[in-house]
Protein backbone atom coordinates (compact mmCIF):
# COMPACT_ATOMS: atom_id res chain seq x y z
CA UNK A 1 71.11 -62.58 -242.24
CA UNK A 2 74.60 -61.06 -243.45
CA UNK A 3 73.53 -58.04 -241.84
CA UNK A 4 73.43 -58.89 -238.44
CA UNK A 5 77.31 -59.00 -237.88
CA UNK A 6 77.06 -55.19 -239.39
CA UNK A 7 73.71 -54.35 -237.23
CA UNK A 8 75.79 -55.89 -234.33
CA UNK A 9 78.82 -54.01 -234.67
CA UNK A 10 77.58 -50.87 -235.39
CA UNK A 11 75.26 -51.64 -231.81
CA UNK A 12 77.83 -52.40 -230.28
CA UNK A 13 80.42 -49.46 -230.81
CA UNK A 14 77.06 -46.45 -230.78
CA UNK A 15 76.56 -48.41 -227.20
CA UNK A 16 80.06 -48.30 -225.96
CA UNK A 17 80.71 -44.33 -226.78
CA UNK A 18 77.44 -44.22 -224.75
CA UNK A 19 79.03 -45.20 -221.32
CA UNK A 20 78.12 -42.57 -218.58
CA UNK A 21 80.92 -43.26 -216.14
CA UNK A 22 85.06 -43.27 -217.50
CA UNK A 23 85.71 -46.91 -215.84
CA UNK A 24 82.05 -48.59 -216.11
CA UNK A 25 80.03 -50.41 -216.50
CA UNK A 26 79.07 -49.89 -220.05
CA UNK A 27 75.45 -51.66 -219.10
CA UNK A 28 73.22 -51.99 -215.96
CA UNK A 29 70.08 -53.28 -215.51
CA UNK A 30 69.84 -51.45 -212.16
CA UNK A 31 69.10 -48.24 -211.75
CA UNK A 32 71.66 -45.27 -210.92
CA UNK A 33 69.81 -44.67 -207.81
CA UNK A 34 69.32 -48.00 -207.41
CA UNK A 35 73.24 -48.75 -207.64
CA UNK A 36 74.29 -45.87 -205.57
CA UNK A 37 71.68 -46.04 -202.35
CA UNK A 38 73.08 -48.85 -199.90
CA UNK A 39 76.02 -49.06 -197.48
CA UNK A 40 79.04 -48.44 -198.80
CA UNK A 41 82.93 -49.36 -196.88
CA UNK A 42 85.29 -47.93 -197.86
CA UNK A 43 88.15 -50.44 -198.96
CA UNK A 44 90.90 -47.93 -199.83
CA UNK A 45 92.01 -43.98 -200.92
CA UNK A 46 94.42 -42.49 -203.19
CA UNK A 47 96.29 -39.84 -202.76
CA UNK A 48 97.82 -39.07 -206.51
CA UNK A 49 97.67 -42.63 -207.74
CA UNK A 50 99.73 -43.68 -204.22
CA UNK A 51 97.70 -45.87 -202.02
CA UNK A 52 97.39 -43.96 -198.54
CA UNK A 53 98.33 -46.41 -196.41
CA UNK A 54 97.70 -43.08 -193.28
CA UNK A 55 95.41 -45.31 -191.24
CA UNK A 56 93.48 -42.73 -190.05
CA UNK A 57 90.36 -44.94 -189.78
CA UNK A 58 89.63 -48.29 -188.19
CA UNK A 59 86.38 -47.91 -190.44
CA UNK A 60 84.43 -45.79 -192.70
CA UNK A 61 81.12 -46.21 -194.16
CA UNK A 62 78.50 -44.34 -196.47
CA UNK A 63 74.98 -45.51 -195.98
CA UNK A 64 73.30 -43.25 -199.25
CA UNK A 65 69.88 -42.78 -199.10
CA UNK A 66 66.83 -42.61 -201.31
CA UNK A 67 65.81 -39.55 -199.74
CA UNK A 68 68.81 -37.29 -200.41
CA UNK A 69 70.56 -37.85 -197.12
CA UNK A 70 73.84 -39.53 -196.43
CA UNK A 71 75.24 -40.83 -192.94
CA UNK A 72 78.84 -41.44 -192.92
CA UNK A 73 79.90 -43.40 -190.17
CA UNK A 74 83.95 -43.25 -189.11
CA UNK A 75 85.65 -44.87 -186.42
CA UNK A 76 89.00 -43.38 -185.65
CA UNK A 77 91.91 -45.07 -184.70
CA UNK A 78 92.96 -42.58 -181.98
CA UNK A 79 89.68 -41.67 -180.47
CA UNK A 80 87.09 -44.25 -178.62
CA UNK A 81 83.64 -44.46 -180.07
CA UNK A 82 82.53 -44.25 -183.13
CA UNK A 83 81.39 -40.55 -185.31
CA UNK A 84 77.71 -40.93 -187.21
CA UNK A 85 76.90 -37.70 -189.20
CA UNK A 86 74.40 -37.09 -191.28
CA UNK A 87 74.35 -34.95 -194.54
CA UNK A 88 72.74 -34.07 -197.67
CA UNK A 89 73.67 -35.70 -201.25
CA UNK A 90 72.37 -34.92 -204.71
CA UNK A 91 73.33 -35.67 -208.28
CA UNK A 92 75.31 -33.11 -210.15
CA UNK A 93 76.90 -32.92 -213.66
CA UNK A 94 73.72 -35.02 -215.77
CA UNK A 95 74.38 -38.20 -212.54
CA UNK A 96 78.21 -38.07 -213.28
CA UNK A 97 79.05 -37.25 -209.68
CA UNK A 98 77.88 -36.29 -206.15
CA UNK A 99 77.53 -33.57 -203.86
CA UNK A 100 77.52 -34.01 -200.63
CA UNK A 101 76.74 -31.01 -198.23
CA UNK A 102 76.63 -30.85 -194.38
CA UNK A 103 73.07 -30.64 -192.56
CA UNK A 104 73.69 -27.04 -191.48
CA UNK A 105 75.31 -25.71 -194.54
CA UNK A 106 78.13 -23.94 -193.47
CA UNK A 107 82.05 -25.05 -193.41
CA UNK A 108 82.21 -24.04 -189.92
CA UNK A 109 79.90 -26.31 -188.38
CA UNK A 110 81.01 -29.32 -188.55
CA UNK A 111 84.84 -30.52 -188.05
CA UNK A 112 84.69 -34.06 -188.50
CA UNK A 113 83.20 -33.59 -192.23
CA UNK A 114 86.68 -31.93 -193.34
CA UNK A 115 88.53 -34.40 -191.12
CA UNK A 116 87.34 -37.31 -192.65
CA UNK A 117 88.49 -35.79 -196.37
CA UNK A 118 91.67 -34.98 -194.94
CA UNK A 119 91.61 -31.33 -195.36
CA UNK A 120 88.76 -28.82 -195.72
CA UNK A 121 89.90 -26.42 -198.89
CA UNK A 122 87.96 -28.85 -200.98
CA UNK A 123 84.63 -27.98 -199.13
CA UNK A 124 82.59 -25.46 -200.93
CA UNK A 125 81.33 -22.24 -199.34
CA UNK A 126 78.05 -24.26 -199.31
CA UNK A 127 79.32 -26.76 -197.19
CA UNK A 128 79.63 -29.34 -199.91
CA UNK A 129 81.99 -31.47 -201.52
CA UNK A 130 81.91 -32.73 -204.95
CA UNK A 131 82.20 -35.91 -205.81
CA UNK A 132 83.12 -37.23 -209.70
CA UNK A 133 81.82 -41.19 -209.95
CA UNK A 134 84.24 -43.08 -211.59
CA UNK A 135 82.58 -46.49 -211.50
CA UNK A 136 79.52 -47.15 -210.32
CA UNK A 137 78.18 -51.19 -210.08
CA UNK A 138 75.94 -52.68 -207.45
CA UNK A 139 79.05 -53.63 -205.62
CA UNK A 140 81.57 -51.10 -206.61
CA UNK A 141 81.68 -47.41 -206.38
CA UNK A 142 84.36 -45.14 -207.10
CA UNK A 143 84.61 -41.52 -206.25
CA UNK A 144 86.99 -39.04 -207.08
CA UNK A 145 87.71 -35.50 -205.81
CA UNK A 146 90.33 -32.89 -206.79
CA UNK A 147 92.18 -29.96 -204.21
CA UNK A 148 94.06 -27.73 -205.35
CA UNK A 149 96.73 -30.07 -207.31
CA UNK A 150 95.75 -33.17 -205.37
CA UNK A 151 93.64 -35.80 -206.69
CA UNK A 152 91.88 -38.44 -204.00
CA UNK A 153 90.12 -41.27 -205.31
CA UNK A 154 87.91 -43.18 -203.06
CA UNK A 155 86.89 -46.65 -203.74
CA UNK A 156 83.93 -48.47 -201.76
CA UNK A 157 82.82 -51.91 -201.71
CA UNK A 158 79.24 -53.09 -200.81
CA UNK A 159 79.09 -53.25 -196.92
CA UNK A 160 79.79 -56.59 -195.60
CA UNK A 161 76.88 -57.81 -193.19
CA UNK A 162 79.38 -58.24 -190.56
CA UNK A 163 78.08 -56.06 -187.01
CA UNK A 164 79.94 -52.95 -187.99
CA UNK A 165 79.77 -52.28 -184.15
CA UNK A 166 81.68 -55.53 -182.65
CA UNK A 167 84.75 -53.71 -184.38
CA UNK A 168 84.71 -51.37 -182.14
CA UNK A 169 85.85 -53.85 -179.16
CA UNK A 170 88.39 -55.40 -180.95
């Protein structure tokens, strides 16, 4: 029985140096899959550590699915309508981050994909952008991306059930 404290600790600290991503969680019941396939909204992005406050987008969603594809949905605060695209995702780096390439694999082919990173030097001659997963809960998911000196970090929240599309008559 004096043990246990020792057992515990030493538990404990071989568990904690085990966490797979830098900001948590150190334990999940759920699946990585499991965690990372629903619809996503985004709730903010980081430019450098600065909030980017550039309100490019009225909204912006990621609805990841089991089957390796992606459709990002973006409403745009100077255009009417809303932009659905769908792409291809896969784990990279041991499920430390993302990749997310366009249907027709070239950089060329579709605009809105760079547009809706900002710039297009961080897309890959394969059409892809990768993605390093900062947190990842049931609710939460951060991504972050590097170009050239520039650091974004994206941060999702677990869609709210709210009609998505009534926003787009407000």
């Amino acid at each position: 029985m004096k043990k246990a404290p020792i057992y515990l600790v030493l538990f404990l600290i071989i568990f904690s140096s085990c966490k797979k991503y830098n900001e948590g969680p150190a334990i999940s019941l759920r699946s990585k899959e499991k965690r990372l396939c629903q619809e996503w909204e985004m709730e903010k992005i980081e430019l450098n550590g600065i909030t980017d406050t550039d309100d490019e987008f009225s909204y912006y969603y990621w609805d990841i699915h089991k089957d390796g594809t992606i459709n990002i949905r973006v409403r745009f605060v100077d255009e009417p309508g809303e932009e659905t695209m769908e792409f291809e995702w896969e784990w990279i780096n041991d499920k430390k981050g993302i990749k997310i390439t366009n249907q027709y694999g070239k950089k060329e082919s579709s605009p809105y994909f760079y547009k809706l990173f900002k710039n297009n030097s961080s897309v890959n001659d394969d059409g892809a952008i990768e993605f390093e997963i900062k947190r990842l809960k049931y609710d939460e998911l951060i991504v972050e991306f590097e170009e050239f000196s520039d650091k974004y970090r994206l941060e999702f929240g677990k869609q709210r059930r709210a009609d998505y599309k009534s926003l787009i008559t407000r």
